[in-house]
C-alpha atoms as a PDB file:
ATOM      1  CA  UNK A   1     -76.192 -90.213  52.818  1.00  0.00           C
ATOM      2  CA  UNK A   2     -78.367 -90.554  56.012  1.00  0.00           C
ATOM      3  CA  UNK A   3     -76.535 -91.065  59.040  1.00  0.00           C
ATOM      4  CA  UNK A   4     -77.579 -92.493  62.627  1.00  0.00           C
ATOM      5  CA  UNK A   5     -79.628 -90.060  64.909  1.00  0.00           C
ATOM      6  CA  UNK A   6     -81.030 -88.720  61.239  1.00  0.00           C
ATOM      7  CA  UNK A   7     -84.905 -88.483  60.497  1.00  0.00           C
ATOM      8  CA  UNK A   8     -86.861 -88.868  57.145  1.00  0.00           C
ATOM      9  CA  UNK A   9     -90.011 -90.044  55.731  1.00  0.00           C
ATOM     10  CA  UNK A  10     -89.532 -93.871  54.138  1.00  0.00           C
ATOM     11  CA  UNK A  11     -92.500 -95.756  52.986  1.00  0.00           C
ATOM     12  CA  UNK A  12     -92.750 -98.613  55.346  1.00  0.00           C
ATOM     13  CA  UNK A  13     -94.663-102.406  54.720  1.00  0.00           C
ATOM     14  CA  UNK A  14     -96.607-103.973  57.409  1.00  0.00           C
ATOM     15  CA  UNK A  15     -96.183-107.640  57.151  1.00  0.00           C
ATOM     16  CA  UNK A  16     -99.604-108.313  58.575  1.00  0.00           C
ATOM     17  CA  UNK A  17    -101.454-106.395  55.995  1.00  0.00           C
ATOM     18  CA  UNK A  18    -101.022-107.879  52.836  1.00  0.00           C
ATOM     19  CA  UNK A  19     -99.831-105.003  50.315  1.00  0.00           C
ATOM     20  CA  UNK A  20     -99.928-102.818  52.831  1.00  0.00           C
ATOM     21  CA  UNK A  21     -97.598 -99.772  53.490  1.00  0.00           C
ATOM     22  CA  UNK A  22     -97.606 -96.362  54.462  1.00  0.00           C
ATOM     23  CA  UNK A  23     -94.901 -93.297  54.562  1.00  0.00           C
ATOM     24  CA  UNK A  24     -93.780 -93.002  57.584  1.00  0.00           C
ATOM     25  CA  UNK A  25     -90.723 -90.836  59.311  1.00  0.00           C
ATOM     26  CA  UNK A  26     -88.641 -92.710  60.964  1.00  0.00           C
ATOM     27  CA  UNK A  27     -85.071 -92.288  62.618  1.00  0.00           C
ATOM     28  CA  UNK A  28     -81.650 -94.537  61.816  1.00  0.00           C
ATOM     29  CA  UNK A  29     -80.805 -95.606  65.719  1.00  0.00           C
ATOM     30  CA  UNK A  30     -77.825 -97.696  64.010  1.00  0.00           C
ATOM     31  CA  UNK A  31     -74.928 -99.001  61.513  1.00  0.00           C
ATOM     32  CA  UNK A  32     -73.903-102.139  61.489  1.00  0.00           C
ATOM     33  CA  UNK A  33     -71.410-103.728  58.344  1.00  0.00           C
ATOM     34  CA  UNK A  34     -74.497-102.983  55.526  1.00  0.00           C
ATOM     35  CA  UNK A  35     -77.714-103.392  57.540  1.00  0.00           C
ATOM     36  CA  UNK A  36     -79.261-100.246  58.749  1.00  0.00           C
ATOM     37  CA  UNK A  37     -81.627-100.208  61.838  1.00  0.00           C
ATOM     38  CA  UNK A  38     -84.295 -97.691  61.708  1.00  0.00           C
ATOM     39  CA  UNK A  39     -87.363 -97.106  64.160  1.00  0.00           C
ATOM     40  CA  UNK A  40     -91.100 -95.800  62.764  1.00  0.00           C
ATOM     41  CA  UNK A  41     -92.362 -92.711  64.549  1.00  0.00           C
ATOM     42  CA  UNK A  42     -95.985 -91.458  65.316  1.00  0.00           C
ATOM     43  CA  UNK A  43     -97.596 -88.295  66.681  1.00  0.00           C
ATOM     44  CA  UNK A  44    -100.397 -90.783  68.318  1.00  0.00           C
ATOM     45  CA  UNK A  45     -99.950 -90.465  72.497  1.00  0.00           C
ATOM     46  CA  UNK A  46     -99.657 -93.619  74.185  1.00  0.00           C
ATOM     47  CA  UNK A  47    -103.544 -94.230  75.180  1.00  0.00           C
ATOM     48  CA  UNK A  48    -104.342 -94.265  78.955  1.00  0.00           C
ATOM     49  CA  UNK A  49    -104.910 -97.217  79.934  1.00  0.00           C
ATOM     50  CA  UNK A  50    -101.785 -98.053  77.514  1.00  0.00           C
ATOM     51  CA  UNK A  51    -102.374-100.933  75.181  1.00  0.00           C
ATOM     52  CA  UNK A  52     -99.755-103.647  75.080  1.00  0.00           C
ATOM     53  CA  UNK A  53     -97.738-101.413  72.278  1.00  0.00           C
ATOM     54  CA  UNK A  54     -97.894 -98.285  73.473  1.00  0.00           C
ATOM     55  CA  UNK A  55     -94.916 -99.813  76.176  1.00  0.00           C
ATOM     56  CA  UNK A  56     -92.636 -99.584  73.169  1.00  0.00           C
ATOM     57  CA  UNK A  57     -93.371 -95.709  72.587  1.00  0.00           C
ATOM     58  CA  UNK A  58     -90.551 -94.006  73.385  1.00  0.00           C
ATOM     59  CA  UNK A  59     -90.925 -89.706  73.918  1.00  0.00           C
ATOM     60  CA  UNK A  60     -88.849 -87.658  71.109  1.00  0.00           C
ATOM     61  CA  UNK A  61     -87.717 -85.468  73.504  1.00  0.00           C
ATOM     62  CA  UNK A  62     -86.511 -82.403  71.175  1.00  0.00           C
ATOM     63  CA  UNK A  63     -89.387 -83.066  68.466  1.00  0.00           C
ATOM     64  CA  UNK A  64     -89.415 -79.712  67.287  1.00  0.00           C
ATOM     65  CA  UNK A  65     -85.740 -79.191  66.743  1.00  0.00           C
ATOM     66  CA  UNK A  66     -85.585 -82.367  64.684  1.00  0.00           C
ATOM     67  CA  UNK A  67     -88.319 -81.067  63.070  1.00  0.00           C
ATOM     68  CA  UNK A  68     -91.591 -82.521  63.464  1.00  0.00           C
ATOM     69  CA  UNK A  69     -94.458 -80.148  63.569  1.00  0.00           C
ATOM     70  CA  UNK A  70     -96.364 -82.342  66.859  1.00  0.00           C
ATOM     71  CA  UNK A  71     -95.160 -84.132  69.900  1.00  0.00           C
ATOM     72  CA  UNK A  72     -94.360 -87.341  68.469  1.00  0.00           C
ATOM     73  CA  UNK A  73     -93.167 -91.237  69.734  1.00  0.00           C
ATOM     74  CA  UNK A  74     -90.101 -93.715  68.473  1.00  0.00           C
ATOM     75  CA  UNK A  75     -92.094 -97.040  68.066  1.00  0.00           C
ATOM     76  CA  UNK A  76     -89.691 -99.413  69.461  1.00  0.00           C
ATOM     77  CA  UNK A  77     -91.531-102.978  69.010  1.00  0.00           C
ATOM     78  CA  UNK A  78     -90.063-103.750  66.189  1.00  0.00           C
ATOM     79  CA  UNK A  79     -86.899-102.346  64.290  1.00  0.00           C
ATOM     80  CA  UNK A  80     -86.477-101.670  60.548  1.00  0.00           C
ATOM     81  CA  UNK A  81     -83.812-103.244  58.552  1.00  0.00           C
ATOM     82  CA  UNK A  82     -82.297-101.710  55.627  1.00  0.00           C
ATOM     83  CA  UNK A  83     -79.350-102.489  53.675  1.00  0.00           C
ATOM     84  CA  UNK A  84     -76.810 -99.885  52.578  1.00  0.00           C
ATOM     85  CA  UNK A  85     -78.261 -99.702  49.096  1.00  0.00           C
ATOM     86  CA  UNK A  86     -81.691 -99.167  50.202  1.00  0.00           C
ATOM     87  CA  UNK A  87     -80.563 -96.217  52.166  1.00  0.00           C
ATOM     88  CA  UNK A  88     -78.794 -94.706  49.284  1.00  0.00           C
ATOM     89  CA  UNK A  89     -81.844 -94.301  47.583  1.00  0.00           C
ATOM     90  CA  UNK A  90     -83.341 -91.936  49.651  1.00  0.00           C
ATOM     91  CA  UNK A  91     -84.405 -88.540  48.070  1.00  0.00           C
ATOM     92  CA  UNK A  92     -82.744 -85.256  50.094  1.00  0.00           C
ATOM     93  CA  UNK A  93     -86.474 -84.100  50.003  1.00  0.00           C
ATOM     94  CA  UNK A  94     -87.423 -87.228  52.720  1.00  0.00           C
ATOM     95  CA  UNK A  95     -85.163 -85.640  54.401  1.00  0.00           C
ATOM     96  CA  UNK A  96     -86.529 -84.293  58.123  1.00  0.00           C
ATOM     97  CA  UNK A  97     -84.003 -83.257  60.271  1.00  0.00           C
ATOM     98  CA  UNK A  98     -81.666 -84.692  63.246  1.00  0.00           C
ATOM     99  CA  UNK A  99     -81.552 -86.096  66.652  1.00  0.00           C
ATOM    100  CA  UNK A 100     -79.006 -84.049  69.083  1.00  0.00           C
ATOM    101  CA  UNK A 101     -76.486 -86.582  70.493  1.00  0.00           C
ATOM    102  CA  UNK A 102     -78.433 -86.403  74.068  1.00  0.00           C
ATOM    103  CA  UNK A 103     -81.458 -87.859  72.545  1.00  0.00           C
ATOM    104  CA  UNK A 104     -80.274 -90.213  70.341  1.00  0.00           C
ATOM    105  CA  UNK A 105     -78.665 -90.939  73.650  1.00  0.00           C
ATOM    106  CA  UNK A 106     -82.180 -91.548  75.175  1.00  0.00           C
ATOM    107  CA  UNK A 107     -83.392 -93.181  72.875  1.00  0.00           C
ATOM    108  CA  UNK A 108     -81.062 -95.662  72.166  1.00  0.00           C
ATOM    109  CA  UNK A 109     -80.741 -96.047  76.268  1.00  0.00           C
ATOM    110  CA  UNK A 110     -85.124 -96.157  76.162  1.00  0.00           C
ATOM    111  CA  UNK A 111     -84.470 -99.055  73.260  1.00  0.00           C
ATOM    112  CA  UNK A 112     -82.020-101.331  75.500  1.00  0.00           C
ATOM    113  CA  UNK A 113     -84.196-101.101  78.790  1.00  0.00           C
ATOM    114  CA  UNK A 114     -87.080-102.352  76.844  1.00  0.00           C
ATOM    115  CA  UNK A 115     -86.059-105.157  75.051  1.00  0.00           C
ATOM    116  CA  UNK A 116     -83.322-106.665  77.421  1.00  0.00           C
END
């Protein structure tokens, strides 16, 4: 079973697009009783001038040793609930790789700044 700091592709809805979702890789950032917390990831830089989003973008630091294949941001705006069930039904295959403790670390520390 997936545990925090752990990265995998999940197919993700977007409530503002009606039957809309994508797969997506995202990383479990917590536990807490039976809801999971997960945040979406992209490859797409911040833009310069940043957009009101890109704020939330938070650097992978390691992405290569978790194992994404391009530089690649934690989008913070909004987190992703699961329950405990839902995350048993991942397949191993979704399965990407692993944040070391020093960046889950950062990004969990990156998280806190920007929404307190």
């Amino acid at each position: 079973m997936p545990e925090v700091g752990d990265a995998f592709y999940l197919e993700v809805e977007y409530e503002d697009v009606f039957d809309g979702s994508k797969i997506r890789p995202v990383i479990i950032i917590d536990k807490r009783d039976d809801n999971i917390f997960l945040v979406s990831t992209t490859s797409q830089k911040p833009k310069n001038p940043p957009s009101y989003y890109d704020q939330f973008k938070i650097p992978i630091l390691n992405w290569r040793r978790i194992g994404f294949k391009e530089p690649s941001w934690a989008k913070s705006y909004k987190l992703i609930q699961l329950s405990e069930e839902d995350l048993n039904k991942i397949n191993k295959k979704d399965y990407i790789g692993c944040l070391s403790e020093d960046d889950l670390k950062f990004l969990i520390n990156e998280i806190e700044r920007l929404h307190s």
